[in-house]
C-alpha atoms as a PDB file:
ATOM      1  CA  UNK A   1      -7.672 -19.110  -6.916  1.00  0.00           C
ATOM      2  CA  UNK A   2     -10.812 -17.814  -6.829  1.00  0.00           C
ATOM      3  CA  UNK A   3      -9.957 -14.431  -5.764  1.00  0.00           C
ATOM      4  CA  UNK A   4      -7.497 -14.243  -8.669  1.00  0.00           C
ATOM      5  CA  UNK A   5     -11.059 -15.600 -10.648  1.00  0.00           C
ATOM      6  CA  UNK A   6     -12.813 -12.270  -9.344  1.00  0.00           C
ATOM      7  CA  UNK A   7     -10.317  -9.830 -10.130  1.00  0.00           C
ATOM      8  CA  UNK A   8      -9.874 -11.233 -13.800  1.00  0.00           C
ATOM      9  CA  UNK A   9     -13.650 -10.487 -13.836  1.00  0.00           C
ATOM     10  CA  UNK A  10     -12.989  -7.176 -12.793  1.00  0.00           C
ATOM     11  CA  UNK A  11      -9.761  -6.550 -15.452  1.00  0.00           C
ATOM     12  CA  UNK A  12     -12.616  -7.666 -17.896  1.00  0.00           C
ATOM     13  CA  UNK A  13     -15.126  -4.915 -16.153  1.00  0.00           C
ATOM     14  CA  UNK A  14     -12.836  -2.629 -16.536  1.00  0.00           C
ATOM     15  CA  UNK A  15     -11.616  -3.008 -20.302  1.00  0.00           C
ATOM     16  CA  UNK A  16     -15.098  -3.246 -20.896  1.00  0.00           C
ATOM     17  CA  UNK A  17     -15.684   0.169 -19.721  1.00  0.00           C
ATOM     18  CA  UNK A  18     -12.733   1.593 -21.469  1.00  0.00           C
ATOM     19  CA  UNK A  19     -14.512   0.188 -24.710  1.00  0.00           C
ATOM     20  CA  UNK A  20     -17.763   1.806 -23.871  1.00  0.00           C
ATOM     21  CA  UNK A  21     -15.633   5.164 -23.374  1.00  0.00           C
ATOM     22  CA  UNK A  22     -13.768   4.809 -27.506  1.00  0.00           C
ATOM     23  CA  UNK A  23     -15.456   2.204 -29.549  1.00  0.00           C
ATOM     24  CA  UNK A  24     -18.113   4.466 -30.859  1.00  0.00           C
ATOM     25  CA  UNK A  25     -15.482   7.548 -31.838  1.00  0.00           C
ATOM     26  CA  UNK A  26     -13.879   8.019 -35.541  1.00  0.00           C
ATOM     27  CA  UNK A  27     -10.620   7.701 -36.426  1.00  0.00           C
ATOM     28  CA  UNK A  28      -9.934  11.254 -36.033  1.00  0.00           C
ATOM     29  CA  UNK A  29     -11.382  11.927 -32.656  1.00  0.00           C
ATOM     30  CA  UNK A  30      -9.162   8.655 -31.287  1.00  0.00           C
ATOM     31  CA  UNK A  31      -6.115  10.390 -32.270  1.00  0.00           C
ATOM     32  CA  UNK A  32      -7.094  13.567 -32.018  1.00  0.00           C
ATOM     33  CA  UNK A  33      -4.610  15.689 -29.523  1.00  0.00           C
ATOM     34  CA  UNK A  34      -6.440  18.658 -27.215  1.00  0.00           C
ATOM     35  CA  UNK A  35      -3.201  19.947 -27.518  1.00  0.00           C
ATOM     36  CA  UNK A  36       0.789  19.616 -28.120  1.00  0.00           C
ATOM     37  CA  UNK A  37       1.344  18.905 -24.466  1.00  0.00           C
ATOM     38  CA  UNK A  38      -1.627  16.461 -24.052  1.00  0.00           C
ATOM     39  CA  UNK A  39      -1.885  12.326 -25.716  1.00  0.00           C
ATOM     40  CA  UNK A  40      -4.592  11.758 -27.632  1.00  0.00           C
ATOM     41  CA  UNK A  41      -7.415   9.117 -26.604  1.00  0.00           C
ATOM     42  CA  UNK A  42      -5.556   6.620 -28.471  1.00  0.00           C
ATOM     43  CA  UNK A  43      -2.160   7.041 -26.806  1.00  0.00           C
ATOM     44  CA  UNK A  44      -4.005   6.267 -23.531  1.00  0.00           C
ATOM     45  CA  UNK A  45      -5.574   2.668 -24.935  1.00  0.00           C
ATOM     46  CA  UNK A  46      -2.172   1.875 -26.212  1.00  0.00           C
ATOM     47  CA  UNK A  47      -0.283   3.135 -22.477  1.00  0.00           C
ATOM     48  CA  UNK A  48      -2.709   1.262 -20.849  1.00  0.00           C
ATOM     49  CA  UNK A  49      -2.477  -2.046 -22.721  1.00  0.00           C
ATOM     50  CA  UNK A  50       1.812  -1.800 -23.008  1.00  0.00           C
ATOM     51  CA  UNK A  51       1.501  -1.179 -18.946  1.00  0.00           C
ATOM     52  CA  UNK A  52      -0.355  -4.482 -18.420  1.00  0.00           C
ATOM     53  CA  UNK A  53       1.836  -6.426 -20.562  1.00  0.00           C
ATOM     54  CA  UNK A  54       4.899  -4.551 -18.708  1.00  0.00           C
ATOM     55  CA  UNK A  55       4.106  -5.517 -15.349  1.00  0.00           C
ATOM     56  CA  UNK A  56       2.969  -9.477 -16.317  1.00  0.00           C
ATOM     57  CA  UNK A  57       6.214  -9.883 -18.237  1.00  0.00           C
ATOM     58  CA  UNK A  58       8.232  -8.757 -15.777  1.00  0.00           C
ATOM     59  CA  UNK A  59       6.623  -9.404 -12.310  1.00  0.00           C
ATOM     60  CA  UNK A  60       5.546 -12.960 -13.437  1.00  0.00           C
ATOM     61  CA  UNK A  61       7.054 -14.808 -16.465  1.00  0.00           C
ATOM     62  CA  UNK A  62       8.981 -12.959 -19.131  1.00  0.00           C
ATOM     63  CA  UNK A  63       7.572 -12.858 -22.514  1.00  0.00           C
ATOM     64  CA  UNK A  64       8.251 -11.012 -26.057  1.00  0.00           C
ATOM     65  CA  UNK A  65       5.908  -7.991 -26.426  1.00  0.00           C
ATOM     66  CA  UNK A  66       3.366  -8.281 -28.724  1.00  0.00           C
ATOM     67  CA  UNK A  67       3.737  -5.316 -30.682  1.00  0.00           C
ATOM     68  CA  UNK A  68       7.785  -4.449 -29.980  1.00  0.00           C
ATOM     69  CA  UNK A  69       6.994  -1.034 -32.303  1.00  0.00           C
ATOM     70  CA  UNK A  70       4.660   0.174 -29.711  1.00  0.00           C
ATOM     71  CA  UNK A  71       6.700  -0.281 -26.968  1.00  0.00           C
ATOM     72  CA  UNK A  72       8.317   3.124 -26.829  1.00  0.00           C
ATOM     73  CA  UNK A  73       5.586   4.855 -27.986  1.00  0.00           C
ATOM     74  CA  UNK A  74       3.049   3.994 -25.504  1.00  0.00           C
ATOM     75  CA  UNK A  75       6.337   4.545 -22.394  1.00  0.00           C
ATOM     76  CA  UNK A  76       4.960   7.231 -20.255  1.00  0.00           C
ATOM     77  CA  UNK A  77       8.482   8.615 -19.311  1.00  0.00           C
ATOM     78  CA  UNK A  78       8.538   9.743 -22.756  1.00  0.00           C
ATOM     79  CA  UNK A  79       7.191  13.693 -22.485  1.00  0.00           C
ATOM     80  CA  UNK A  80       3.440  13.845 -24.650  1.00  0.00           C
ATOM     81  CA  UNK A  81       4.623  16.075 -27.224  1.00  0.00           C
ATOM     82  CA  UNK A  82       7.241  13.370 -28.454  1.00  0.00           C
ATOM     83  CA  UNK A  83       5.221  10.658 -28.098  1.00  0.00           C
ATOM     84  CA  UNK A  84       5.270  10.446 -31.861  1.00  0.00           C
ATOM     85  CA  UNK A  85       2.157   9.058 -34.340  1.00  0.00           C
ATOM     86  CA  UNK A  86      -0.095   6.493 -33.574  1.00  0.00           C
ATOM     87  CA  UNK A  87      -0.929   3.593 -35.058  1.00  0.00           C
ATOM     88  CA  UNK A  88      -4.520   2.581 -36.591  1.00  0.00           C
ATOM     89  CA  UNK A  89      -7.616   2.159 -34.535  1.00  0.00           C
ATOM     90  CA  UNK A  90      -7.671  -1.271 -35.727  1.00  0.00           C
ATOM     91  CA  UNK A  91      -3.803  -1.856 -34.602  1.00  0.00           C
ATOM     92  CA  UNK A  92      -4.316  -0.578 -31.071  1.00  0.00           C
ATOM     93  CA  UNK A  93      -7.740  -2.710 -30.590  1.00  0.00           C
ATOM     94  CA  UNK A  94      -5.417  -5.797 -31.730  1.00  0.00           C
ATOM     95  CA  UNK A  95      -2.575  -4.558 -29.628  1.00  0.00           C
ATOM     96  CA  UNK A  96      -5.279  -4.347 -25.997  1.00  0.00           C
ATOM     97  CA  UNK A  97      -6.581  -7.525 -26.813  1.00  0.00           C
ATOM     98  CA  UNK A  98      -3.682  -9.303 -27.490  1.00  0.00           C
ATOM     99  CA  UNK A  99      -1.858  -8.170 -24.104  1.00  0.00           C
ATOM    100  CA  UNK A 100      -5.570  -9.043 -22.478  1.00  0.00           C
ATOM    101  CA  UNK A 101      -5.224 -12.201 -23.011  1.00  0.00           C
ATOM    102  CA  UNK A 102      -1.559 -13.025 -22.303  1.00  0.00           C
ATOM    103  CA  UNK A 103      -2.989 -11.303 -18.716  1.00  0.00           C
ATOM    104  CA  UNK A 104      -5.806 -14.099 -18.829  1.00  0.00           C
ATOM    105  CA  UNK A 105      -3.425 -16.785 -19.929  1.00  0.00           C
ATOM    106  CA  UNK A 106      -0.476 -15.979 -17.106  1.00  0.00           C
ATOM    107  CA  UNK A 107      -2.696 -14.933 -14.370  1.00  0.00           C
ATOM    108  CA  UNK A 108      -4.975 -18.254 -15.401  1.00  0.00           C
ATOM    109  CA  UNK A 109      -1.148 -20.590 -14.933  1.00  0.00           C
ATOM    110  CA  UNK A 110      -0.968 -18.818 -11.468  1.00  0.00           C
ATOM    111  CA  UNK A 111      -4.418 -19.459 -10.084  1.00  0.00           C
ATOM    112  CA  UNK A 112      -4.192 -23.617 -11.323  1.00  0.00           C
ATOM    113  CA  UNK A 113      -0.642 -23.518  -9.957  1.00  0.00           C
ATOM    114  CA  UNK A 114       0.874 -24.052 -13.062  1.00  0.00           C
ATOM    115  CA  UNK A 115       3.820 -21.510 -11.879  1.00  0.00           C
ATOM    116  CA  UNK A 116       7.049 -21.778  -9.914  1.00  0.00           C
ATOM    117  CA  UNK A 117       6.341 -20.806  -6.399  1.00  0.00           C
ATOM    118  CA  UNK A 118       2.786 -20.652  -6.697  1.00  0.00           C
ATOM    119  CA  UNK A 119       1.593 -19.347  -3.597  1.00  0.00           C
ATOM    120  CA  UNK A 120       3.896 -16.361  -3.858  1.00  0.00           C
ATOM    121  CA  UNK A 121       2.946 -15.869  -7.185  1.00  0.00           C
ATOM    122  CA  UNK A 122      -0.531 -16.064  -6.214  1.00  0.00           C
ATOM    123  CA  UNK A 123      -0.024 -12.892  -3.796  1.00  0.00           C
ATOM    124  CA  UNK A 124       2.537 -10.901  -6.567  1.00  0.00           C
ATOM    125  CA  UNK A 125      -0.852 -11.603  -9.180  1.00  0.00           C
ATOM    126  CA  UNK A 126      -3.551 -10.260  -6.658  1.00  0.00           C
ATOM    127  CA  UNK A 127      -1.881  -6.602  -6.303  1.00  0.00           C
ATOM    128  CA  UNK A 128      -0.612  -7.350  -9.717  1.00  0.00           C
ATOM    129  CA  UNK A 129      -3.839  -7.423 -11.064  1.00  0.00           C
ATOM    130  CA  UNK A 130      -5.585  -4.625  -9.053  1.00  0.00           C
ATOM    131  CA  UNK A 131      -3.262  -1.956  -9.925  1.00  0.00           C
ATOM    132  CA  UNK A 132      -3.827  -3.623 -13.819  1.00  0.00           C
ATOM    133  CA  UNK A 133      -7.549  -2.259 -12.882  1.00  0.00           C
ATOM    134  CA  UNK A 134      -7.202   0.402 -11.536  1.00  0.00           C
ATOM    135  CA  UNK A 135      -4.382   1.541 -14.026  1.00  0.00           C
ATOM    136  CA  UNK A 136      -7.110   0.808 -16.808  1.00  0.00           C
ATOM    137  CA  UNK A 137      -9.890   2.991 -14.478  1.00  0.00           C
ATOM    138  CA  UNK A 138      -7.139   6.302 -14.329  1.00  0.00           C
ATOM    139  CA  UNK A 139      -6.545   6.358 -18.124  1.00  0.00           C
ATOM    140  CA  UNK A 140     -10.495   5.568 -18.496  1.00  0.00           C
ATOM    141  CA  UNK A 141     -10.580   9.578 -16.459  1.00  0.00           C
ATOM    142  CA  UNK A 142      -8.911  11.080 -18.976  1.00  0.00           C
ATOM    143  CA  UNK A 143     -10.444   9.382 -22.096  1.00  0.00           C
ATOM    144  CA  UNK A 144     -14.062   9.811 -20.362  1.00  0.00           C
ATOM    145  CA  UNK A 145     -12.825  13.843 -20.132  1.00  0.00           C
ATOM    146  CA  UNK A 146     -11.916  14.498 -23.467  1.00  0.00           C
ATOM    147  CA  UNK A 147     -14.821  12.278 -24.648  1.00  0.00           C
ATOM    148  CA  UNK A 148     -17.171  14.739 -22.927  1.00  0.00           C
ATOM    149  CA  UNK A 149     -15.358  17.615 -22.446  1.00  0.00           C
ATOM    150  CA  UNK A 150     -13.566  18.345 -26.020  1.00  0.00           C
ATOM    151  CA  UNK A 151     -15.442  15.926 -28.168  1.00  0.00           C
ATOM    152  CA  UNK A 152     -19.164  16.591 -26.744  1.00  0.00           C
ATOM    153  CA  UNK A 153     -19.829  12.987 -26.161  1.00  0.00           C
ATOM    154  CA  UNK A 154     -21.942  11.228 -23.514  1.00  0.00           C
ATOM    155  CA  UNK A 155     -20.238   9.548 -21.075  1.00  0.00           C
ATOM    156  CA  UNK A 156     -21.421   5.974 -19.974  1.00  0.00           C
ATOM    157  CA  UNK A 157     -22.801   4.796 -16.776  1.00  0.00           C
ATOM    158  CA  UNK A 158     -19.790   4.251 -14.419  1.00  0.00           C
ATOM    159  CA  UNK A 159     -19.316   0.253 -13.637  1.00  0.00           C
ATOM    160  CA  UNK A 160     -20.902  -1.466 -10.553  1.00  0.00           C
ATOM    161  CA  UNK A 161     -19.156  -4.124  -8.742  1.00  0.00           C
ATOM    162  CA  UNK A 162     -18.306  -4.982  -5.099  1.00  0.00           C
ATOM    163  CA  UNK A 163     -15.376  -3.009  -3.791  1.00  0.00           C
ATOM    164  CA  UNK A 164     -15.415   0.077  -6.810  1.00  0.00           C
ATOM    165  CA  UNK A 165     -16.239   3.180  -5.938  1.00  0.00           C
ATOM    166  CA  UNK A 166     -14.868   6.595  -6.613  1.00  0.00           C
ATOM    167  CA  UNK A 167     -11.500   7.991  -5.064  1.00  0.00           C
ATOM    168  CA  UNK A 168     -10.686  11.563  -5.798  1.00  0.00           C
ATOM    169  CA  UNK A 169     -12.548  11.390  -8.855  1.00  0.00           C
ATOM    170  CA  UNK A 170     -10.817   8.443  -9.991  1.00  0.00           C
ATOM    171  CA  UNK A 171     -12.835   5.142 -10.394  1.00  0.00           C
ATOM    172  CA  UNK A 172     -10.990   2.697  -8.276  1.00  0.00           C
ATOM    173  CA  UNK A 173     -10.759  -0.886  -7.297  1.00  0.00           C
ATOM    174  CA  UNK A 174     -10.725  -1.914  -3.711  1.00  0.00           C
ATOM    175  CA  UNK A 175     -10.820  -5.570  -3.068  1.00  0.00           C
ATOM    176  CA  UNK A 176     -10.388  -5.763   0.787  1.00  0.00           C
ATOM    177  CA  UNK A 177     -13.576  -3.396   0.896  1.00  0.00           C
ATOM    178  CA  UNK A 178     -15.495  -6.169  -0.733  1.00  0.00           C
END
């Protein structure tokens, strides 16, 4: 329980860092695309969000999504320059918070035991939720690139906890190094 308590601290770090990387843009630099072949900032918050809620519905307790529309939109098989418009700002933050806390809620059933199986559960939501993280921290690459790169933007401090460092450029989540 309490190492499923630490990593939904670190699913929070992480989110929290993606916020610090797209709160402060417009509109237009959210959705802006560097090019026909690349997503725009906003496609990546969406992705990111429709992968957590993809993996808790269907490695733990299936659920309707949130926001069925986005579904296909934010599916990374489909190639970037089809990947269609985006919604609002204001749909997407509604979208990532929403799936955020159907994580908290499941994951929360599975570290009180609240779940069929729940010692088996409690192992499938421990990788579960570090590749959530560390999903969250390879998007967060690509938004913190554009956000510097393209848009001239400071990038934030990287995140400090036990077990993060950088691999291959990539901030990423190792909880056995903790």
């Amino acid at each position: 329980m309490h190492e499923l308590t630490g990593l939904l601290r670190e699913y929070d770090r992480a989110r929290a860092y993606t916020d610090q990387l797209w709160k402060d843009l417009t509109p237009d630099e959210v959705t802006w695309r560097p090019h026909e072949n690349s997503s725009a900032i906003g496609w990546h918050l969406g992705h990111q969000a429709h992968v957590a809620h993809f993996m808790i519905r269907n490695l733990t307790a299936a659920e309707p999504s949130p926001d069925p529309e986005l579904d296909g939109l934010m599916d990374s098989a489909h190639p970037e320059k089809f990947r269609g418009t985006l919604p609002t700002v204001d749909r997407l933050a509604v979208f990532r918070d929403t799936v955020a806390e159907r994580v908290h809620a499941r994951i929360g059933n599975i570290a009180a035991g609240r779940t069929g199986a729940p010692s088996q559960m409690t192992v499938v939501a421990t990788h579960l939720l570090t590749a959530l993280v560390n999903h969250e921290y390879q998007h967060d690459q690509w938004i913190g690139e554009v956000r510097a790169q393209n848009l001239g933007h400071r990038l934030p401090p990287d995140p400090e906890a036990d077990g993060l460092s950088r691999v291959d450029g990539y901030l990423c989540l190792n909880p056995h190094a903790c």
